[in-house]
N, C-alpha and C. Protein backbone atom coordinates (compact mmCIF):
# COMPACT_ATOMS: atom_id res chain seq x y z
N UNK A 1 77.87 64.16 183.54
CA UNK A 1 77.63 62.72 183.56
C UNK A 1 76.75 62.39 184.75
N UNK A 2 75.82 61.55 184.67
CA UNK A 2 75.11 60.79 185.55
C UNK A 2 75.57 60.00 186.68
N UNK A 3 75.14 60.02 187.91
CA UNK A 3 75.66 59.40 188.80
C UNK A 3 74.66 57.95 188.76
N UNK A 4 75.34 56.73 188.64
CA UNK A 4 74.70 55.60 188.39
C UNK A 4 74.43 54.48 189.94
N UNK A 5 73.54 54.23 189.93
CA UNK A 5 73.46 52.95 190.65
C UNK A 5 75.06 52.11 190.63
N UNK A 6 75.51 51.46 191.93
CA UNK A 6 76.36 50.99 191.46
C UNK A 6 76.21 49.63 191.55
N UNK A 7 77.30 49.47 190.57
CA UNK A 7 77.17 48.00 189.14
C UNK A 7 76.43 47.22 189.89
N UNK A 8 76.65 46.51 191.19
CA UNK A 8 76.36 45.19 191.36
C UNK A 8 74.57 45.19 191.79
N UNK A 9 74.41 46.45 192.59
CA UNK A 9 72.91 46.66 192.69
C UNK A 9 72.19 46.60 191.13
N UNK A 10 72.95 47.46 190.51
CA UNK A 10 72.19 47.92 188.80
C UNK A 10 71.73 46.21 188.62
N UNK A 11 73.11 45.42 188.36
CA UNK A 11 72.93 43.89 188.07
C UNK A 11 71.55 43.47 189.42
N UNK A 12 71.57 43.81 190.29
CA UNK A 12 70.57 42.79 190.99
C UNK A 12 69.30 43.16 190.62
N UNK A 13 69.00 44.16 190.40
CA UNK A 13 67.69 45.27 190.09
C UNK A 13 67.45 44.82 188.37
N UNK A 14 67.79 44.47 187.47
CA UNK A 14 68.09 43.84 186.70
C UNK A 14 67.60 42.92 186.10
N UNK A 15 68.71 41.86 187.57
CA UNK A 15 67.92 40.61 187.25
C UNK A 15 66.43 40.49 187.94
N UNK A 16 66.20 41.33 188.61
CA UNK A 16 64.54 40.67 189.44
C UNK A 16 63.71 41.51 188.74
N UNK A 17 64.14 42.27 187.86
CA UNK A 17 63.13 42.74 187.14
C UNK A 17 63.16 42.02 185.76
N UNK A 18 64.44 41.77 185.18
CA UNK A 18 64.10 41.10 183.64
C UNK A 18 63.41 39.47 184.03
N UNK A 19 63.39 38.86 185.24
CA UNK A 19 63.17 37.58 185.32
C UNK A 19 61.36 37.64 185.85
N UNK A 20 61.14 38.96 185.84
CA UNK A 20 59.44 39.15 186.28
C UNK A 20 59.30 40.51 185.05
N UNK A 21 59.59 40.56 184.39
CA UNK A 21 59.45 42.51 183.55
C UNK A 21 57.87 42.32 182.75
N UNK A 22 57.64 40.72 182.20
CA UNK A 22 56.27 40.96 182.27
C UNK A 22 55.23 40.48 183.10
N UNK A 23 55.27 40.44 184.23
CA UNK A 23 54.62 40.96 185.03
C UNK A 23 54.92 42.57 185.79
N UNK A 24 55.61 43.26 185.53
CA UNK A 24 55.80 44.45 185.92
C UNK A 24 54.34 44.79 185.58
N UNK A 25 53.67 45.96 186.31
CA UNK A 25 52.47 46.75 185.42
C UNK A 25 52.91 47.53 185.00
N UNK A 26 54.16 48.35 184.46
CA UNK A 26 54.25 48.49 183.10
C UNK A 26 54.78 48.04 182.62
N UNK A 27 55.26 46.97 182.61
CA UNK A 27 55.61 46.09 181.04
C UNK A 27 57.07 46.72 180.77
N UNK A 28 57.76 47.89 181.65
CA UNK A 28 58.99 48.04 181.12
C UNK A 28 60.41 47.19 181.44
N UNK A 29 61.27 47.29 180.76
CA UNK A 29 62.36 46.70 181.27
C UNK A 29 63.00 47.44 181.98
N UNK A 30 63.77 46.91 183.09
CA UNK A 30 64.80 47.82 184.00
C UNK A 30 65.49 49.17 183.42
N UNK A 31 66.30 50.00 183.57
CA UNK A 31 66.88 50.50 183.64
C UNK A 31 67.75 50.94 184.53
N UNK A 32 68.75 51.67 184.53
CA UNK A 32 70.09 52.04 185.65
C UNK A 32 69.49 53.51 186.18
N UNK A 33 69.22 53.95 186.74
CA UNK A 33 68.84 55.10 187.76
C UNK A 33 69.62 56.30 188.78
N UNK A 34 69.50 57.50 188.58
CA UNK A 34 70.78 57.85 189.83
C UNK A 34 70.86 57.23 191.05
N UNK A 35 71.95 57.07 191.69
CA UNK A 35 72.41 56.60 192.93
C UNK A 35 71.36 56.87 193.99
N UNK A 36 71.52 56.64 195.03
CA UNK A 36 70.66 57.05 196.41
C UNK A 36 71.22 58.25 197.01
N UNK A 37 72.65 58.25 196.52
CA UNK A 37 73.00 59.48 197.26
C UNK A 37 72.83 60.94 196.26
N UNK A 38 72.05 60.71 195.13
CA UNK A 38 71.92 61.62 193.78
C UNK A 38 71.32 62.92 194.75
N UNK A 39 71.68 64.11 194.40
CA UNK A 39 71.03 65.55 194.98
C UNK A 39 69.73 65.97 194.31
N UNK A 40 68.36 65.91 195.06
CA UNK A 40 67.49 66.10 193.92
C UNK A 40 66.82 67.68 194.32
N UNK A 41 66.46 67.88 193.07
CA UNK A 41 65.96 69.26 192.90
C UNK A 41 65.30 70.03 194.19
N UNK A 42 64.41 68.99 194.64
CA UNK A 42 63.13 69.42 195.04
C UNK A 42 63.57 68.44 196.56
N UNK A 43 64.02 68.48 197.97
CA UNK A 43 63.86 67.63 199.04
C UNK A 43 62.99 68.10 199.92
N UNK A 44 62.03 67.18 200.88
CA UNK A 44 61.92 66.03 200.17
C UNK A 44 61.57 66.23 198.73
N UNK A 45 61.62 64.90 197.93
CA UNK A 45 60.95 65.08 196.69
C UNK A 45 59.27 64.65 196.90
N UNK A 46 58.16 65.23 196.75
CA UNK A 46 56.92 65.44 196.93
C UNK A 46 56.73 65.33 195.32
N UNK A 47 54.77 64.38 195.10
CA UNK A 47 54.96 64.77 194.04
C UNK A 47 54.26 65.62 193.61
N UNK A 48 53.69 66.82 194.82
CA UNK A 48 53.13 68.07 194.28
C UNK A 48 54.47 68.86 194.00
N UNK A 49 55.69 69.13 194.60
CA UNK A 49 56.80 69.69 194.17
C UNK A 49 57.25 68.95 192.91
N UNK A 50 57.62 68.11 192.31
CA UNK A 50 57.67 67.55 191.45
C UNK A 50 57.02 68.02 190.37
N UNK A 51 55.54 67.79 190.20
CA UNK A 51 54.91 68.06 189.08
C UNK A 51 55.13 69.61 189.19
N UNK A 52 54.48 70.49 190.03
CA UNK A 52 55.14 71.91 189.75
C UNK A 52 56.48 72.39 189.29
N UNK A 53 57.25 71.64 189.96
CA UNK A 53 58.91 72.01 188.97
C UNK A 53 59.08 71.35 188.07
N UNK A 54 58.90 70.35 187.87
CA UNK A 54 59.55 69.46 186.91
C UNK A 54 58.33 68.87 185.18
N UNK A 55 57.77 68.25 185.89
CA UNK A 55 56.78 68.25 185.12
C UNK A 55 56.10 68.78 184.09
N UNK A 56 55.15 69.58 184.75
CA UNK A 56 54.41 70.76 184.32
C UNK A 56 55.22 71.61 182.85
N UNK A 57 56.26 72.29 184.08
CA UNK A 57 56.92 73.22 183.48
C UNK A 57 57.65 72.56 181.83
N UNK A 58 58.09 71.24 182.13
CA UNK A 58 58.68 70.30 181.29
C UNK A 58 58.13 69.88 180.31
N UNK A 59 56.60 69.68 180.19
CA UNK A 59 55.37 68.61 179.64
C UNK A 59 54.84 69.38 178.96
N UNK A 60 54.18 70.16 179.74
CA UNK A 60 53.00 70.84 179.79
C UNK A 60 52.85 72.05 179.67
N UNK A 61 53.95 73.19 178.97
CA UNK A 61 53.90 74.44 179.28
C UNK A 61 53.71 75.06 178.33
N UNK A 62 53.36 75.83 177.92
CA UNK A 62 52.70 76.81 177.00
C UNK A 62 51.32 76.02 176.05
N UNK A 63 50.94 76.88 175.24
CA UNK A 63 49.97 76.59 174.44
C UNK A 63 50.01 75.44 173.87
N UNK A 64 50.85 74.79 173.09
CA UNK A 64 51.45 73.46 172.48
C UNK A 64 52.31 72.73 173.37
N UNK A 65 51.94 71.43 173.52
CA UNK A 65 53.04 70.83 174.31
C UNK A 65 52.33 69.24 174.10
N UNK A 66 53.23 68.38 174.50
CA UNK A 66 53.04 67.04 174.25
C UNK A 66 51.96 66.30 175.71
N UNK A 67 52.01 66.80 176.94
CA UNK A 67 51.11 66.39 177.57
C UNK A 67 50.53 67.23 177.81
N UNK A 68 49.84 68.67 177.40
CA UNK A 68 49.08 69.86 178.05
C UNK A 68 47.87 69.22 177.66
N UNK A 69 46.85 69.89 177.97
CA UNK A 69 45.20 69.85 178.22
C UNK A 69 44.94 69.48 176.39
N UNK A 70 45.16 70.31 175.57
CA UNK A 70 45.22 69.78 174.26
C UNK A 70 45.55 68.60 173.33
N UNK A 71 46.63 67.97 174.38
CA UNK A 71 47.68 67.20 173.39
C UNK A 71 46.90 66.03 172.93
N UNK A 72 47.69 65.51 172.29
CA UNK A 72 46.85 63.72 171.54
C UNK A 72 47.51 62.54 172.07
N UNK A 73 48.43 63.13 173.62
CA UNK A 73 49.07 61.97 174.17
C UNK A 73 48.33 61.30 175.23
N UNK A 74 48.09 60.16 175.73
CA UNK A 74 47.46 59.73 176.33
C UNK A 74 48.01 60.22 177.86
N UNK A 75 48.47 60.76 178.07
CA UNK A 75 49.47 61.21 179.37
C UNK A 75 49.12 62.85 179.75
N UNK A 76 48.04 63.04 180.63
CA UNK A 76 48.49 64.45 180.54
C UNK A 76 48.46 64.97 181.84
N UNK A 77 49.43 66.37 181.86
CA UNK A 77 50.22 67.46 183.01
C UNK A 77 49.36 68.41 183.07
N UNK A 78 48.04 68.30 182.84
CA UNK A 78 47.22 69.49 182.36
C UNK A 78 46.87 70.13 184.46
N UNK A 79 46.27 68.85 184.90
CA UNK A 79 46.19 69.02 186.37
C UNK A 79 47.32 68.41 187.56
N UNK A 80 47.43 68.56 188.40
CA UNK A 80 48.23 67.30 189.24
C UNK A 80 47.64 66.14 189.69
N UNK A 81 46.06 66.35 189.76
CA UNK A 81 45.12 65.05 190.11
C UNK A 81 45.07 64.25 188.94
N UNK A 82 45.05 64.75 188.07
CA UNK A 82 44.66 63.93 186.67
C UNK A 82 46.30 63.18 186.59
N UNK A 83 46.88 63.87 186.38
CA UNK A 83 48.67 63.33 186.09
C UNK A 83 49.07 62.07 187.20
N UNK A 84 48.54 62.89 188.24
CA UNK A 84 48.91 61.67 189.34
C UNK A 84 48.34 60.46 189.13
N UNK A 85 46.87 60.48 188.94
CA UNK A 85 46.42 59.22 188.44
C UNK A 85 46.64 58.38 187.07
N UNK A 86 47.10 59.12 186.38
CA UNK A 86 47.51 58.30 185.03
C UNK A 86 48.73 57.76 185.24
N UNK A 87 49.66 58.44 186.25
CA UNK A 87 51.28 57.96 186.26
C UNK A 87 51.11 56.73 187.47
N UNK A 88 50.18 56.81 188.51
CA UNK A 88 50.66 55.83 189.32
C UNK A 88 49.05 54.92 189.28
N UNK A 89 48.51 55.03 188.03
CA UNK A 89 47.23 54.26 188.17
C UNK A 89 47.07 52.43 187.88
N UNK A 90 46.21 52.11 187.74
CA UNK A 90 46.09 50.77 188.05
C UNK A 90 46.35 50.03 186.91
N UNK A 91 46.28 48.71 186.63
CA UNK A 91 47.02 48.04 185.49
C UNK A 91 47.73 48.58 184.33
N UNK A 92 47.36 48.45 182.99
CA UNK A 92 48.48 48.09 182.19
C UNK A 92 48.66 50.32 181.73
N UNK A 93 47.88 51.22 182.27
CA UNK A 93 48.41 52.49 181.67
C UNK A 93 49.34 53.08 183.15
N UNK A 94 49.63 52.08 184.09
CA UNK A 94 50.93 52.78 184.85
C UNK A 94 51.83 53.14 184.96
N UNK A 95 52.33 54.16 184.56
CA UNK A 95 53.39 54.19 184.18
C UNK A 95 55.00 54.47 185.41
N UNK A 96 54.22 54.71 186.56
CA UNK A 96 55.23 54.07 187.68
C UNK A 96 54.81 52.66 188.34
N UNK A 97 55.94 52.32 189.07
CA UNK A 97 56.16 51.23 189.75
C UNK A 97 56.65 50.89 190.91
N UNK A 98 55.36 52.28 192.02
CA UNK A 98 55.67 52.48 193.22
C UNK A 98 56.78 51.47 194.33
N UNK A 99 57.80 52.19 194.47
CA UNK A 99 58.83 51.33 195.37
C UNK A 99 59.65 51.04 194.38
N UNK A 100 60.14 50.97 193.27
CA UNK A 100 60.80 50.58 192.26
C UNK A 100 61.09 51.36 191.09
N UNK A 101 61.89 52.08 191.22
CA UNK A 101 61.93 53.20 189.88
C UNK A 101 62.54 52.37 188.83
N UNK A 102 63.58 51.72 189.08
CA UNK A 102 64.24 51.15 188.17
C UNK A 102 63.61 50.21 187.33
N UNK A 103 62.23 49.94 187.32
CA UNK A 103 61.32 49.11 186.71
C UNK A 103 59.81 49.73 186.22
N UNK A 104 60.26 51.25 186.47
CA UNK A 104 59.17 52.28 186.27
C UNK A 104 59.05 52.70 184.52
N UNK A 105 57.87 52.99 183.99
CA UNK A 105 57.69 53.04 182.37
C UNK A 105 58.41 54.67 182.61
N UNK A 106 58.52 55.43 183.12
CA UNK A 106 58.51 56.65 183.53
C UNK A 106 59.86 56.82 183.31
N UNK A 107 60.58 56.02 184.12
CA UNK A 107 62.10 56.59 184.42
C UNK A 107 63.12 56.13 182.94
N UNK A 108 62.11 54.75 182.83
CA UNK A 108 62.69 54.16 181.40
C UNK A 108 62.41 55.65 180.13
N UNK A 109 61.10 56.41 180.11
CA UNK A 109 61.70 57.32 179.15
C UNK A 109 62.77 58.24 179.16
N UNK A 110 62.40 59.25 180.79
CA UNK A 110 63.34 59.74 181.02
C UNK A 110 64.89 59.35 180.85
N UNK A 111 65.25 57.98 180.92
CA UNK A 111 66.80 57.88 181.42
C UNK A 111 67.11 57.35 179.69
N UNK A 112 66.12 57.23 179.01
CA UNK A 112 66.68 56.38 177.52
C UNK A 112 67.66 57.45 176.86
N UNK A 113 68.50 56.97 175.67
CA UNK A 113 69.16 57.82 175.19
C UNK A 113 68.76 57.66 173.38
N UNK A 114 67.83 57.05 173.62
CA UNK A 114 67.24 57.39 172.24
C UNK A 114 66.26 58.48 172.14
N UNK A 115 66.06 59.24 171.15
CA UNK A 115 65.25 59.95 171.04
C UNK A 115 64.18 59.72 170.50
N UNK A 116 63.92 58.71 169.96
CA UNK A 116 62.40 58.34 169.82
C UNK A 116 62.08 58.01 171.12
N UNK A 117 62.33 57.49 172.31
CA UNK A 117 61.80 57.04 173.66
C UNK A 117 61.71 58.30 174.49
N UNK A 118 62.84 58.73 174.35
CA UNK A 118 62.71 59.64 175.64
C UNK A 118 62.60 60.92 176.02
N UNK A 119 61.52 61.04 177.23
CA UNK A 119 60.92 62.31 177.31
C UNK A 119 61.87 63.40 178.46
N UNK A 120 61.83 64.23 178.41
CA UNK A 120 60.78 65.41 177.51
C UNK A 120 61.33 64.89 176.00
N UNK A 121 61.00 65.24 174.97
CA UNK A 121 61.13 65.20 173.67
C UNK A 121 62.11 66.66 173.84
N UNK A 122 63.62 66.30 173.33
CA UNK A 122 64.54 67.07 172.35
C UNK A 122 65.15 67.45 173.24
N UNK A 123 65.05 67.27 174.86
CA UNK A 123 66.21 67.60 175.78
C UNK A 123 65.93 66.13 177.05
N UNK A 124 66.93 66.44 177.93
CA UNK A 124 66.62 64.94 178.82
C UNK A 124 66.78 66.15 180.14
N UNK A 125 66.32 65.77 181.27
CA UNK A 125 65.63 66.57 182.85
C UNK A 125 67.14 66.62 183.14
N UNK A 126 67.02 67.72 183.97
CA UNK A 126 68.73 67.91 184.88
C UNK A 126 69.14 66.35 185.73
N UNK A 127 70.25 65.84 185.59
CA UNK A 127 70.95 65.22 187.12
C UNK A 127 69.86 65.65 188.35
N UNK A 128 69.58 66.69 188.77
CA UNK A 128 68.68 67.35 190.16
C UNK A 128 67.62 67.07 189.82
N UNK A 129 66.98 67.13 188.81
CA UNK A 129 65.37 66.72 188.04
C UNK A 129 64.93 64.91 188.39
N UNK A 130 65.87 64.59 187.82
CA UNK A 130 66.00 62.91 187.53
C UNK A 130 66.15 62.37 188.92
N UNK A 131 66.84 63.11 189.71
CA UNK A 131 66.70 62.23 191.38
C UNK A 131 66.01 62.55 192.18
N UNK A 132 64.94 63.65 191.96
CA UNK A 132 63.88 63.77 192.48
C UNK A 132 63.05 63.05 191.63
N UNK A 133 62.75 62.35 191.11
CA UNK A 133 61.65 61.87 190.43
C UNK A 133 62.17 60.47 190.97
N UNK A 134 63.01 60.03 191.09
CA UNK A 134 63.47 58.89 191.26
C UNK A 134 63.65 58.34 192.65
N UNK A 135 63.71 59.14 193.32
CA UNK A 135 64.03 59.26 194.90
C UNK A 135 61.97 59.10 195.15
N UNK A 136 61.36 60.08 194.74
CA UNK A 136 59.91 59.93 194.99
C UNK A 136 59.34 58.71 194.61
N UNK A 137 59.99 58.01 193.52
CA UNK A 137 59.56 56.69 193.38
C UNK A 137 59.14 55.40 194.06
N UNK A 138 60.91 55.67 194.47
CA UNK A 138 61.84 55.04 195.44
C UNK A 138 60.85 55.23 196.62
N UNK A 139 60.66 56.08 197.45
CA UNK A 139 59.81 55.93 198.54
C UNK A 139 57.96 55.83 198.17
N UNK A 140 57.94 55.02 197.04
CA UNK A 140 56.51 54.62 197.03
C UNK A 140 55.76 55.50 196.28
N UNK A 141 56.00 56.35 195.31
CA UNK A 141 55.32 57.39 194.82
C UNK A 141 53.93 57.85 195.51
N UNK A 142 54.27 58.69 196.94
CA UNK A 142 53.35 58.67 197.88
C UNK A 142 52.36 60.22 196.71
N UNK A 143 51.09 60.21 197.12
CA UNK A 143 50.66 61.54 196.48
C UNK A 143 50.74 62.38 197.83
């Protein structure tokens, strides 16, 4: 089980995001996120460590994959320069929300429990995966 934000933050994070979500630059709605005290994979979490563990390996690995150099997704893990700029780039294809994970297009796939939303496609990132990505957020998704 997931270690969650607790309740009353989840609720405040929430509300200042559903009462601005379109103005978010990505357009997503909140979601609940691991805690601050979550153990993440990779400390610090970097997001050259990141995309090398997590990412890459996750996205982008072998011959076929949904974000590799090939794919038909608009998102791709093919480089770390290229990835970095599509995930933390400028208006409406950002899909983070430097300083704010919980309002990030990113974390919203990762943390969904539908499977049409959420990535990787057909498994969801470790507890240790998810709070490094989230923790790197959290401090500004520095490159």
């Amino acid at each position: 089980m997931r270690s969650y934000v607790l309740v009353s933050l989840a609720f405040a994070a929430l509300a200042a995001c559903s009462s601005s979500s379109n103005d978010s630059p990505s357009g997503a709605a909140c979601v609940a996120v691991p805690s601050a005290d979550c153990k993440p994979l990779v400390d610090p979490p970097t997001f050259d460590a990141i995309y090398t563990q997590i990412l890459r390996p996750s996205c982008a690995s072998g011959g076929v994959s949904c974000h590799g150099a090939a794919a038909a997704s608009s998102l791709s893990f093919s480089s770390a320069d290229e990835a970095y700029a599509m995930l933390v780039g400028q208006g409406d294809g950002a899909r983070v929300v430097p300083g704010d994970a919980t309002c990030s297009q990113l974390m919203k796939r990762i943390m969904s429990d539908d499977p049409a939303v959420r990535m990787p496609r057909g498994s969801q990132l470790s507890e240790p995966e998810t709070c490094a990505i989230t923790k790197w957020i959290a401090n500004g998704a520095p490159r």
